[in-house]
Protein backbone atom coordinates (compact mmCIF):
# COMPACT_ATOMS: atom_id res chain seq x y z
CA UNK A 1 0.00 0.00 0.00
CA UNK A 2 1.25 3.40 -1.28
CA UNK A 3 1.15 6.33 1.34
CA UNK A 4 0.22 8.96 -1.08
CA UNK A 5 -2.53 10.89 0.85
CA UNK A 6 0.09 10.46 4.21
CA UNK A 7 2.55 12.31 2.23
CA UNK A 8 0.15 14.96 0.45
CA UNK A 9 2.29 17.76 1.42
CA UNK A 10 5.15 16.98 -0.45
CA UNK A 11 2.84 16.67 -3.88
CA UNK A 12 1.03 19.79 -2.89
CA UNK A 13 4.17 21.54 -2.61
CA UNK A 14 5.25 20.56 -5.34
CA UNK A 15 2.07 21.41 -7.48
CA UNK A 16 1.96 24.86 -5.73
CA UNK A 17 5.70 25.73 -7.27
CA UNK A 18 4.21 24.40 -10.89
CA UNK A 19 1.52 26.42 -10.43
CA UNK A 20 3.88 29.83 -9.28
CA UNK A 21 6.04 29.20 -12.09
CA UNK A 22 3.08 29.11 -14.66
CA UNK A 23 1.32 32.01 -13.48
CA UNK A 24 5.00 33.68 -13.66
CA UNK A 25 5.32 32.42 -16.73
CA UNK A 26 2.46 33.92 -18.20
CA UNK A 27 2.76 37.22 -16.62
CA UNK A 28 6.04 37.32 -18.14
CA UNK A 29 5.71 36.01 -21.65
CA UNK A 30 1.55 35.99 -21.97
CA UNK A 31 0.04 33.92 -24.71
CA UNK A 32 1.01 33.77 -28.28
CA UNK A 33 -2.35 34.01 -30.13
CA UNK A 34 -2.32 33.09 -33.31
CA UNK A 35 -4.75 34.76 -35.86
CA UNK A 36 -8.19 32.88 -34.84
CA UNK A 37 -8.14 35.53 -32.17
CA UNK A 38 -5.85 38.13 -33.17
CA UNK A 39 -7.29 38.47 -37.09
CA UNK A 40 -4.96 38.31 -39.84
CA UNK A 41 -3.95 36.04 -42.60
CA UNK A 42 -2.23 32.90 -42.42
CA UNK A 43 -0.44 31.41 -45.48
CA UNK A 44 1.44 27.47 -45.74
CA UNK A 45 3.00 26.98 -48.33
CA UNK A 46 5.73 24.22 -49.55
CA UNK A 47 8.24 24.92 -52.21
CA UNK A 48 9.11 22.11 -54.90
CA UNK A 49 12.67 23.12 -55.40
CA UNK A 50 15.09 24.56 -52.78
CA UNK A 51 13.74 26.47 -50.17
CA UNK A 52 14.39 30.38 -50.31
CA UNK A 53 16.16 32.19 -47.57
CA UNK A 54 14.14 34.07 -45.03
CA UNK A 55 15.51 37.27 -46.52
CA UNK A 56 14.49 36.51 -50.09
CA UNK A 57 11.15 35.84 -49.42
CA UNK A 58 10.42 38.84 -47.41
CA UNK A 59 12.13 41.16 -50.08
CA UNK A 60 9.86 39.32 -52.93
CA UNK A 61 6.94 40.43 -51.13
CA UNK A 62 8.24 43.92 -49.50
CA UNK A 63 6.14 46.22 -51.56
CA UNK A 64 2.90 44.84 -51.03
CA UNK A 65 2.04 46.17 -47.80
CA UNK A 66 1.27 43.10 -46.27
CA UNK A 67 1.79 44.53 -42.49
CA UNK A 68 4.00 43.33 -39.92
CA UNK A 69 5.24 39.83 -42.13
CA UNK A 70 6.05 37.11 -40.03
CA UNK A 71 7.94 34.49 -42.06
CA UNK A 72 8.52 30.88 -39.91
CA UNK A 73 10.37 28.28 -41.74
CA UNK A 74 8.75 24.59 -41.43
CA UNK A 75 10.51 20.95 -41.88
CA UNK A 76 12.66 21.41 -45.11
CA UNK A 77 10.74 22.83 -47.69
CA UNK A 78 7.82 24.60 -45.91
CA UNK A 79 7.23 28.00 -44.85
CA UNK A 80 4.58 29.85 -43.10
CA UNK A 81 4.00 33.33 -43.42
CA UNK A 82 1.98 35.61 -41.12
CA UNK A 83 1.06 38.84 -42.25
CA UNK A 84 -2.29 41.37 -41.65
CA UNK A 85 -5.89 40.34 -43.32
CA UNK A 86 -5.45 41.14 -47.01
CA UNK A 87 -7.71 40.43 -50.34
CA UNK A 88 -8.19 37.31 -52.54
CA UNK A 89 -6.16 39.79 -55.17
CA UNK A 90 -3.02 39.94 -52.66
CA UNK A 91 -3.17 36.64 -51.63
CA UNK A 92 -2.41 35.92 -55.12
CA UNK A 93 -0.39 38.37 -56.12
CA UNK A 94 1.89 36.75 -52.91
CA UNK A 95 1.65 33.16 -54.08
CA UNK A 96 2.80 34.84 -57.34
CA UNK A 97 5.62 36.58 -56.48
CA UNK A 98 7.16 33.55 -54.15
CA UNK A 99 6.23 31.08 -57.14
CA UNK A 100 8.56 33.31 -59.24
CA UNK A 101 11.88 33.52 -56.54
CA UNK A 102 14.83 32.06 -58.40
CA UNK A 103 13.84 32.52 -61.85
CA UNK A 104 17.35 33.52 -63.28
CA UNK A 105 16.24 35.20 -66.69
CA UNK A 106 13.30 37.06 -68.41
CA UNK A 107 12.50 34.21 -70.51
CA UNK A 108 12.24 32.04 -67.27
CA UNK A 109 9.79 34.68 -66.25
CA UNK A 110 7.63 34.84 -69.61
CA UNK A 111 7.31 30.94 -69.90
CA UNK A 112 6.32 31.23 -66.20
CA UNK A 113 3.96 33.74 -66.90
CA UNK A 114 2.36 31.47 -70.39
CA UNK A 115 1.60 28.23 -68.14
CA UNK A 116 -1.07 27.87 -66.05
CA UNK A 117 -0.55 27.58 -62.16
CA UNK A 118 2.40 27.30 -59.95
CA UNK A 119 5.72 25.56 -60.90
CA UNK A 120 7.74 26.16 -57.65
CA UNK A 121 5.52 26.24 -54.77
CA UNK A 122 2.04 24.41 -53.46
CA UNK A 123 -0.18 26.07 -51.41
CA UNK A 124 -0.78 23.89 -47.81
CA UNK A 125 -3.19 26.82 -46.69
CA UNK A 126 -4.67 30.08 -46.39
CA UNK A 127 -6.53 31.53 -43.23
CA UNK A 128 -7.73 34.93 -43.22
CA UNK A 129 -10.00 36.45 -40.27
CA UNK A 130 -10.85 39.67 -39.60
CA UNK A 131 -10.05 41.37 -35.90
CA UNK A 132 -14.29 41.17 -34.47
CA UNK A 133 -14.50 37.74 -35.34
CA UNK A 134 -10.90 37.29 -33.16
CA UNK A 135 -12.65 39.21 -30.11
CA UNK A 136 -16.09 36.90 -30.85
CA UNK A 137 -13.84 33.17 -31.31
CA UNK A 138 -11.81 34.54 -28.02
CA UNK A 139 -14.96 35.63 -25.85
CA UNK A 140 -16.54 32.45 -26.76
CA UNK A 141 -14.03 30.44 -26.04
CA UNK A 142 -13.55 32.01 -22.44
CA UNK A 143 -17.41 31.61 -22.36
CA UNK A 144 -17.49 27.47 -22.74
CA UNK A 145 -14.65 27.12 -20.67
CA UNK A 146 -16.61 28.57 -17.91
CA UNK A 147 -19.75 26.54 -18.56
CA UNK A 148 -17.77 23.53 -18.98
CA UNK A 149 -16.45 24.22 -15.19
CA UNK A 150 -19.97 25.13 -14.02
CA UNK A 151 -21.21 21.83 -14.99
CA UNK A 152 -18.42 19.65 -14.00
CA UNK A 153 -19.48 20.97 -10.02
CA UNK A 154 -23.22 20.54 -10.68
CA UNK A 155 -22.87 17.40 -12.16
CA UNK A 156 -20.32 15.69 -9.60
CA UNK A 157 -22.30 17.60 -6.03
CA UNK A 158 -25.60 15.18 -7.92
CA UNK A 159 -24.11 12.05 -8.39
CA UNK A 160 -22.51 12.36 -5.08
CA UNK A 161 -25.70 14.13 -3.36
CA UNK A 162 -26.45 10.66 -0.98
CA UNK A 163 -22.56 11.35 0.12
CA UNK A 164 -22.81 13.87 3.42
CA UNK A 165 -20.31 11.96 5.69
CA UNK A 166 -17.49 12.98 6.37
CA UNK A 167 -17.35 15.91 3.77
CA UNK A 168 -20.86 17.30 1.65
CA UNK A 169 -21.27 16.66 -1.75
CA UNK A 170 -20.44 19.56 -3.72
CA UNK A 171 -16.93 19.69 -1.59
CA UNK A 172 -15.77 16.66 -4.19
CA UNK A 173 -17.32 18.84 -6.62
CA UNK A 174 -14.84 22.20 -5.67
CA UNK A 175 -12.00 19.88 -5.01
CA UNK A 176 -12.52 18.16 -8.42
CA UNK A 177 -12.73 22.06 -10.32
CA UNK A 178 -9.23 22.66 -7.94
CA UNK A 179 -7.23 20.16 -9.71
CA UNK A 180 -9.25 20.98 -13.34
CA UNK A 181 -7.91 24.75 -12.44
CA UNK A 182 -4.54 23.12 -11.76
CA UNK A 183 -4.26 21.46 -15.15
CA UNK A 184 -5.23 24.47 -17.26
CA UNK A 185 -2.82 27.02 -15.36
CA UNK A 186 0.42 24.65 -15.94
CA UNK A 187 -0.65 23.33 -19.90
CA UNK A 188 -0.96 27.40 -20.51
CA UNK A 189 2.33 28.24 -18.47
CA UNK A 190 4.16 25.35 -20.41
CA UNK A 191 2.16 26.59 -23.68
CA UNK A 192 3.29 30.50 -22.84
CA UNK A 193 6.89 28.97 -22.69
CA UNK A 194 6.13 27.39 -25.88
CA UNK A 195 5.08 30.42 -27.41
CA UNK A 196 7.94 32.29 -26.35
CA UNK A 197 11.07 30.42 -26.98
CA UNK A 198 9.53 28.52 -30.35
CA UNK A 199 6.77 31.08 -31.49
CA UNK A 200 4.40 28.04 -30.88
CA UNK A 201 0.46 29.67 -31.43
CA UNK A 202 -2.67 29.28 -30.04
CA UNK A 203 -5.86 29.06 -31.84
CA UNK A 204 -9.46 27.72 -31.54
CA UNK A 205 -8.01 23.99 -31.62
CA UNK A 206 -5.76 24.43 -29.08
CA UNK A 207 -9.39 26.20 -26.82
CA UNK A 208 -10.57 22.02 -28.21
CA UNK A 209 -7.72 20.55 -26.24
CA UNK A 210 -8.00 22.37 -23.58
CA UNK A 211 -11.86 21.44 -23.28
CA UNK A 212 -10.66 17.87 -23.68
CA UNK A 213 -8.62 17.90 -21.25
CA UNK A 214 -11.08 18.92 -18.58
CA UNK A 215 -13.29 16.12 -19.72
CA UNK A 216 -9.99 14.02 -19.25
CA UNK A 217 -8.92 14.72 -15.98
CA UNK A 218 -12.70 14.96 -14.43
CA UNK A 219 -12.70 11.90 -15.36
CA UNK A 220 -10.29 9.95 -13.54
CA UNK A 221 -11.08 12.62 -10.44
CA UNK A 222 -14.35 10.80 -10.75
CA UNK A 223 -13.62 7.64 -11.02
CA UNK A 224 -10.85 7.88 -7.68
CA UNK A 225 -13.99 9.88 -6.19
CA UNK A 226 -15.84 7.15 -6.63
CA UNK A 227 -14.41 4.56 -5.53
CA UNK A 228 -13.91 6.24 -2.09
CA UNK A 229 -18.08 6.73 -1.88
CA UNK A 230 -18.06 2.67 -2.13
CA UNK A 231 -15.26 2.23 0.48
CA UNK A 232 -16.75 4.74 2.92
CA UNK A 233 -19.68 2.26 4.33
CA UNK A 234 -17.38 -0.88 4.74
CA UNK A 235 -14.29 0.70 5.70
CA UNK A 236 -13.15 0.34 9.19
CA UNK A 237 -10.09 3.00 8.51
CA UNK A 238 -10.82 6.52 9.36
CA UNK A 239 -11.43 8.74 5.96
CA UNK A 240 -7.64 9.25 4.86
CA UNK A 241 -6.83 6.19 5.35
CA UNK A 242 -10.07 5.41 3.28
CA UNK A 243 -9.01 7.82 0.24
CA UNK A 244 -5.49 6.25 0.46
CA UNK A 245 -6.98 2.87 -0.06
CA UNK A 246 -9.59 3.96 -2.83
CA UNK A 247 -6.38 6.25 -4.78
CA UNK A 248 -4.12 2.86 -4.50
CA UNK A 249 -7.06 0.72 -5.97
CA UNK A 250 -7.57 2.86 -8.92
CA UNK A 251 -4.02 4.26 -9.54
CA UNK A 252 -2.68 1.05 -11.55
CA UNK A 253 -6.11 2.10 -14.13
CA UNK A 254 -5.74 5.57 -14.02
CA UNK A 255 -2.02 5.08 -15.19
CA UNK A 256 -2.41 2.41 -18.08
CA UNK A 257 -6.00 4.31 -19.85
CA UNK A 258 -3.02 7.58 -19.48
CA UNK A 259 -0.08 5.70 -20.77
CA UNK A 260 -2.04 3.92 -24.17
CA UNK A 261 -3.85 7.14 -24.45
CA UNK A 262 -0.07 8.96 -24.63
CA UNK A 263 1.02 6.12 -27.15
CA UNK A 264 -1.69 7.37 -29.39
CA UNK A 265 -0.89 10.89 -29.61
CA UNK A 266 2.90 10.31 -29.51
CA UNK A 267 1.83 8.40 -32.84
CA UNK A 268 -0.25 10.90 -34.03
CA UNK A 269 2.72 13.92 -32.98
CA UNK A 270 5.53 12.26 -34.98
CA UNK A 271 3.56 10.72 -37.93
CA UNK A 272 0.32 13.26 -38.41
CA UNK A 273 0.26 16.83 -39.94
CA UNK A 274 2.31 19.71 -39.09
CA UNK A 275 -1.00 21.58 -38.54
CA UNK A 276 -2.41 19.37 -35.74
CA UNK A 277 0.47 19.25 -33.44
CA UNK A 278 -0.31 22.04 -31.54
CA UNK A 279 -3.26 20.25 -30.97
CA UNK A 280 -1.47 16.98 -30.18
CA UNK A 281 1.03 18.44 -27.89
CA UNK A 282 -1.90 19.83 -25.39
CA UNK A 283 -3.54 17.29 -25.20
CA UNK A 284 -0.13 15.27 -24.38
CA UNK A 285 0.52 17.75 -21.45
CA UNK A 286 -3.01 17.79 -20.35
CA UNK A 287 -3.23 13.95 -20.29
CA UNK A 288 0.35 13.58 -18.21
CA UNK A 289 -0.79 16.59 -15.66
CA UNK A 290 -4.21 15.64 -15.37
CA UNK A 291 -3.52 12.06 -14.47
CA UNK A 292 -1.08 13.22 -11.65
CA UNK A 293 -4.14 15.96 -10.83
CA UNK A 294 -6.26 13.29 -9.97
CA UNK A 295 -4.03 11.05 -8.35
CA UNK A 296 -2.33 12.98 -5.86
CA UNK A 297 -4.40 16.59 -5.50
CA UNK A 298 -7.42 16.18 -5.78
CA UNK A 299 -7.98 13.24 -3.32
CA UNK A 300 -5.28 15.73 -1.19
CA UNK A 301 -6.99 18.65 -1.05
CA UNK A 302 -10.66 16.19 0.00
CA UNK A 303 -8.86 15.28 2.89
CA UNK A 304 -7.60 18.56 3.99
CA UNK A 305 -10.99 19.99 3.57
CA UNK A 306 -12.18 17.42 6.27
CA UNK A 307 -9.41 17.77 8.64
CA UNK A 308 -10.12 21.77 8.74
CA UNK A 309 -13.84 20.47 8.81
CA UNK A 310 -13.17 19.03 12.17
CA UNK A 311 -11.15 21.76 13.75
């Protein structure tokens, strides 16, 4: 038998200092928002022959008032480039003028000019979206998040309403929305670090994720919550050492669904599309951080609240 709720202080302490350095972290660096809720235009693109230099491409496109460019390099031969939301007409005239960089001579150029499409480049994708639907996408997504957490109490205070001994209902329910608060802050402070050092951005699938991820980890609060309502009748052990017994009974399942649910996006992260990594990678951290979550702070932080309950 494990003594992880007998030791709670050492992983409360150490969730506390992940939790300091993600708040510092976003304080510090903040979130890099990509153009879902910033607005702007978003082009992928991979070129056929040898990729351009950095340089080359933003001098092909200088003149076109584009905004602040952004150009990010990509695996070998892709390239992404960021710039303010622009018409159909530019977005052409763009794909245009990088289709034509490293065409040596004018008759290069007029052959270019006589066949149809692109020889030197292939468009991935193009995202444009204007600055009020960035506010609307961002306020919305700040909106579910809230309901999501709203729900998650209601719903766990009812399926735990006949539970009033030693600690009421809707205290699993704020312990469970602790640990759901703990998972969000650290995925965003490691995502803010992200951001910062390797201009990783956020958009409305990485708002998915992080839904996801509080269905994930309310889930296997639940399911450690729940196996401590069945104990509590027949156990003869007083309630922490009742939580102890129900987190060591359900730790060995809450580790293997984590670990073959991490093989699957590991496979997806190395083998899938550039464009769904972001994705991936939350998901990843929110997996890892909400399986420790349930394990060893939310049962904690129950079994605080009924010690202070007694004093």
């Amino acid at each position: 038998m494990i003594k992880i709720i007998q030791k709670r202080n050492i992983w409360l302490s150490f969730s506390g200092v992940l939790v300091a350095v993600s708040i510092i972290a976003l304080a510090v660096f903040g979130l890099n928002l990509g153009i879902d809720f910033t607005g702007g235009s978003l082009l992928e693109l991979k070129f056929l022959n040898e990729r351009p230099a950095v340089n080359d491409i933003q001098q092909s496109v200088a003149d076109l008032e584009l905004g602040s460019l952004v150009v990010q390099p990509v695996d070998e031969q892709n390239v992404i480039l960021r710039f303010q939301e622009t018409s159909e007409e530019k977005h052409q005239e763009v794909l245009k003028r990088l289709d034509q960089i490293g065409m040596e001579t004018e008759a290069e150029e007029a052959i270019k000019e006589e066949t149809s499409g692109f020889k030197n480049i292939e468009e991935l994708r193009f995202d444009s979206v204007g600055p009020t639907i960035g506010q609307e996408l961002k306020s919305k997504s700040v909106s579910a998040a809230i309901i999501v957490l709203i729900a998650i109490v209601l719903y766990i205070a009812w399926i735990f309403r006949k539970v009033s001994k030693p600690v009421e209902s809707w205290k699993y329910g704020v312990s469970a929305i602790i640990a759901l608060f703990h998972d969000l802050i650290i995925t965003l402070g490691i995502f803010a670090c992200l951001g910062h050092y390797m201009n990783v951005e956020l958009n409305t699938a990485f708002v998915a994720a992080m839904l996801m991820i509080l269905g994930y980890s309310v889930n296997d609060t639940i399911v450690v919550f729940d196996r401590i309502r069945e104990n509590l009748p027949k156990s003869e052990e007083d309630f922490e050492g009742t939580v102890n017994t129900s987190v060591n009974q359900t730790i060995k399942r809450s580790i293997n669904t984590s670990f073959t649910t991490l093989l699957v996006l590991l496979s997806i992260f190395f083998f899938g599309g550039a464009t769904i990594r972001d994705f991936v990678l939350a998901l990843s951290f929110g997996v890892l951080i909400g399986t420790y979550s349930s394990i060893f702070l939310a049962s904690p932080v129950l079994v605080l609240w009924e010690r202070f309950g007694r004093k």
